[in-house]
Protein backbone atom coordinates (compact mmCIF):
# COMPACT_ATOMS: atom_id res chain seq x y z
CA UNK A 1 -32.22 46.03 49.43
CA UNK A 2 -28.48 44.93 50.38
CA UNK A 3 -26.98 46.97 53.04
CA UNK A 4 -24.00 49.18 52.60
CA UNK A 5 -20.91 48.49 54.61
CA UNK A 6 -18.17 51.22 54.90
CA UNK A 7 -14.44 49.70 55.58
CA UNK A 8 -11.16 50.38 55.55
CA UNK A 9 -8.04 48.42 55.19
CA UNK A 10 -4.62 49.31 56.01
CA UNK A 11 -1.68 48.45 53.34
CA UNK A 12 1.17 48.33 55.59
CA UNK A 13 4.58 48.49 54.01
CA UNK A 14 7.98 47.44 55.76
CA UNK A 15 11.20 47.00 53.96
CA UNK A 16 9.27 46.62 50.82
CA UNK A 17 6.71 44.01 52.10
CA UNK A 18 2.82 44.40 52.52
CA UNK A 19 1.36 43.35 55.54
CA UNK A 20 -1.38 40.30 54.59
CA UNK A 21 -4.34 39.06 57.18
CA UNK A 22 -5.53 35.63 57.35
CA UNK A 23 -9.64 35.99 57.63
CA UNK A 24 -11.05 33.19 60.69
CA UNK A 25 -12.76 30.26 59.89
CA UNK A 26 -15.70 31.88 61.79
CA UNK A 27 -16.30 34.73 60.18
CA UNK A 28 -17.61 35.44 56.91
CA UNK A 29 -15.43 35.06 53.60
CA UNK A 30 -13.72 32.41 55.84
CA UNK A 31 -10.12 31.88 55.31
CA UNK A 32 -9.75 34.60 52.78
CA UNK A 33 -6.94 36.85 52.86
CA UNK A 34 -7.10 41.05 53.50
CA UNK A 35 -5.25 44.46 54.45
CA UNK A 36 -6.54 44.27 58.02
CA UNK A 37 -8.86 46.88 58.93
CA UNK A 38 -12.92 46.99 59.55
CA UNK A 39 -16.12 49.23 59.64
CA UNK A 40 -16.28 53.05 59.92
CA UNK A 41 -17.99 53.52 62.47
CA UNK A 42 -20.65 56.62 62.25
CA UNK A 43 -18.89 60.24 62.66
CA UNK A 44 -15.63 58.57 62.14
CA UNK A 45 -13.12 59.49 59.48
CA UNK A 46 -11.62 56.56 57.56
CA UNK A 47 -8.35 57.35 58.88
CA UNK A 48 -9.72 57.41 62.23
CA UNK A 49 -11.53 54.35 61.54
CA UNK A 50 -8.11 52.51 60.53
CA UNK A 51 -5.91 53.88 63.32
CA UNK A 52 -8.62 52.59 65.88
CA UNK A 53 -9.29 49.20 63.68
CA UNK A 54 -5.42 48.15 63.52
CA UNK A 55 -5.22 49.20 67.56
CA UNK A 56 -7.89 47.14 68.40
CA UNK A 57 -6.77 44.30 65.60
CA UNK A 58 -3.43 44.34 65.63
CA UNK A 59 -2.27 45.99 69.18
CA UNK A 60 0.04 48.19 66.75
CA UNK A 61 0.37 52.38 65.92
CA UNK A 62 0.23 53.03 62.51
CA UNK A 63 1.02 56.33 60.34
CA UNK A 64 -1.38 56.35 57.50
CA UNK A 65 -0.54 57.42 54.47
CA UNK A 66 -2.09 58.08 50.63
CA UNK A 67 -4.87 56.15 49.98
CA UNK A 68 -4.46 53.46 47.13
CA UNK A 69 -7.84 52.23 46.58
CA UNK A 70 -11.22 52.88 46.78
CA UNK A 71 -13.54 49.57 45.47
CA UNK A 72 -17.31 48.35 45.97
CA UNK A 73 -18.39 45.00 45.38
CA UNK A 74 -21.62 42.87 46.60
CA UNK A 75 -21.40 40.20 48.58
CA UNK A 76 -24.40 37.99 49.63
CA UNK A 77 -24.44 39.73 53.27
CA UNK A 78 -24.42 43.22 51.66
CA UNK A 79 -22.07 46.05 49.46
CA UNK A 80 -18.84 46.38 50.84
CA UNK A 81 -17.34 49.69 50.47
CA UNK A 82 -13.65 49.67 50.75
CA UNK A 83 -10.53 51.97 51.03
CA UNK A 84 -7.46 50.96 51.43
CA UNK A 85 -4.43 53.33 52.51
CA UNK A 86 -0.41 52.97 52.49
CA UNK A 87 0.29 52.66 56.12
CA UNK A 88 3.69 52.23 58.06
CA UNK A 89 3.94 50.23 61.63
CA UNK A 90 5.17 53.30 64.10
CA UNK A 91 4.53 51.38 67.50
CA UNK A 92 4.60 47.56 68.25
CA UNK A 93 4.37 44.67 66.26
CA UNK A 94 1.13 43.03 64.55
CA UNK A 95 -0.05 40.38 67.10
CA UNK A 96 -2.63 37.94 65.96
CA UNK A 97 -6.58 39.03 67.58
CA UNK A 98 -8.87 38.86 64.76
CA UNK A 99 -6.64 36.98 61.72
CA UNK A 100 -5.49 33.34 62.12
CA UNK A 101 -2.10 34.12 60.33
CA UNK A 102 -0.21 36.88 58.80
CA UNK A 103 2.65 37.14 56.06
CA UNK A 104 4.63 39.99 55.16
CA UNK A 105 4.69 39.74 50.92
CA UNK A 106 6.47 41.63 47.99
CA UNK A 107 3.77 43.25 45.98
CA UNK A 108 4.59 40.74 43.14
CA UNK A 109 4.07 37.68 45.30
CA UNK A 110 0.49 39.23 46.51
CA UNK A 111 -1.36 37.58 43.49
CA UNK A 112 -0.60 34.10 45.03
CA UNK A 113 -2.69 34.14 47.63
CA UNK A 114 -6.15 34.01 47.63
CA UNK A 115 -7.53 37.28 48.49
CA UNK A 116 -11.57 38.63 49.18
CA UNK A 117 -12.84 39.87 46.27
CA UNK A 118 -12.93 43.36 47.40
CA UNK A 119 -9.42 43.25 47.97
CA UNK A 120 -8.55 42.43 44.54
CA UNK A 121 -8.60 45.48 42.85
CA UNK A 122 -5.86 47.03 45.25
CA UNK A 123 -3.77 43.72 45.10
CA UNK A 124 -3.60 44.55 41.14
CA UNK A 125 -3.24 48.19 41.47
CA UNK A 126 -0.55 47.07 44.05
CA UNK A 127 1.18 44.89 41.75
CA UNK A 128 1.56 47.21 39.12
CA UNK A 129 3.30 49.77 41.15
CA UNK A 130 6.12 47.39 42.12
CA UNK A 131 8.64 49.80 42.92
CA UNK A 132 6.36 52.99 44.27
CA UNK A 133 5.87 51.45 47.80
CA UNK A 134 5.94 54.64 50.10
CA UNK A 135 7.54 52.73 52.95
């Protein structure tokens, strides 16, 4: 039986653009691309979860926002749970920790890059929505 992993990801918006996170080469789903985040962590709210992740990540303060998508999907190393929320930068600037690059993207040039699969579901909800960015 596969293990269930509980994540969050944060959709940061700015000026109309959507924060996008380069996965490392070391990690699994190398090189794929995500809304930064990581694991709830047990008695932790997602929110809670995402403000601490994108601290940690991203040395940044974020205000978190609606959420836009809630998706599960199986990997090999287990069932990924994942919501994703609008979030807007309120402290600091995303500095490389975890990601080997970042790009700030309109949601109708999100579809070009190549995304984890669990992802994919928000990049499409994401891209229909063109002009209902919160931020």
């Amino acid at each position: 039986m596969k293990k269930n992993i509980h994540v969050v990801g944060a959709v940061i918006t700015n000026n109309g653009k959507i924060l996008c996170a380069q996965r490392g080469h070391e990690k699994s789903l190398p090189g794929l691309w995500e809304f930064p985040g990581g694991k709830i962590e047990q008695g932790e709210s997602p929110q809670a979860a995402l403000q601490r992740e994108i601290q940690e990540e991203m040395h940044c303060e974020i205000e978190i926002g609606e959420q836009v998508e809630h998706t599960v999907y199986e990997y090999d190393f287990g069932i990924v749970h994942l919501t994703t929320f609008y979030c807007r930068l309120v402290q600091g600037t995303p500095i490389l920790t975890e990601h080997v690059a970042i790009q700030w993207l309109e949601p109708a040039e999100l579809e070009q890059l190549q995304w984890a699969p669990a992802d994919i579901p928000a990049i499409e909800k994401l891209a229909q929505n063109l002009e209902q960015l919160p931020y």
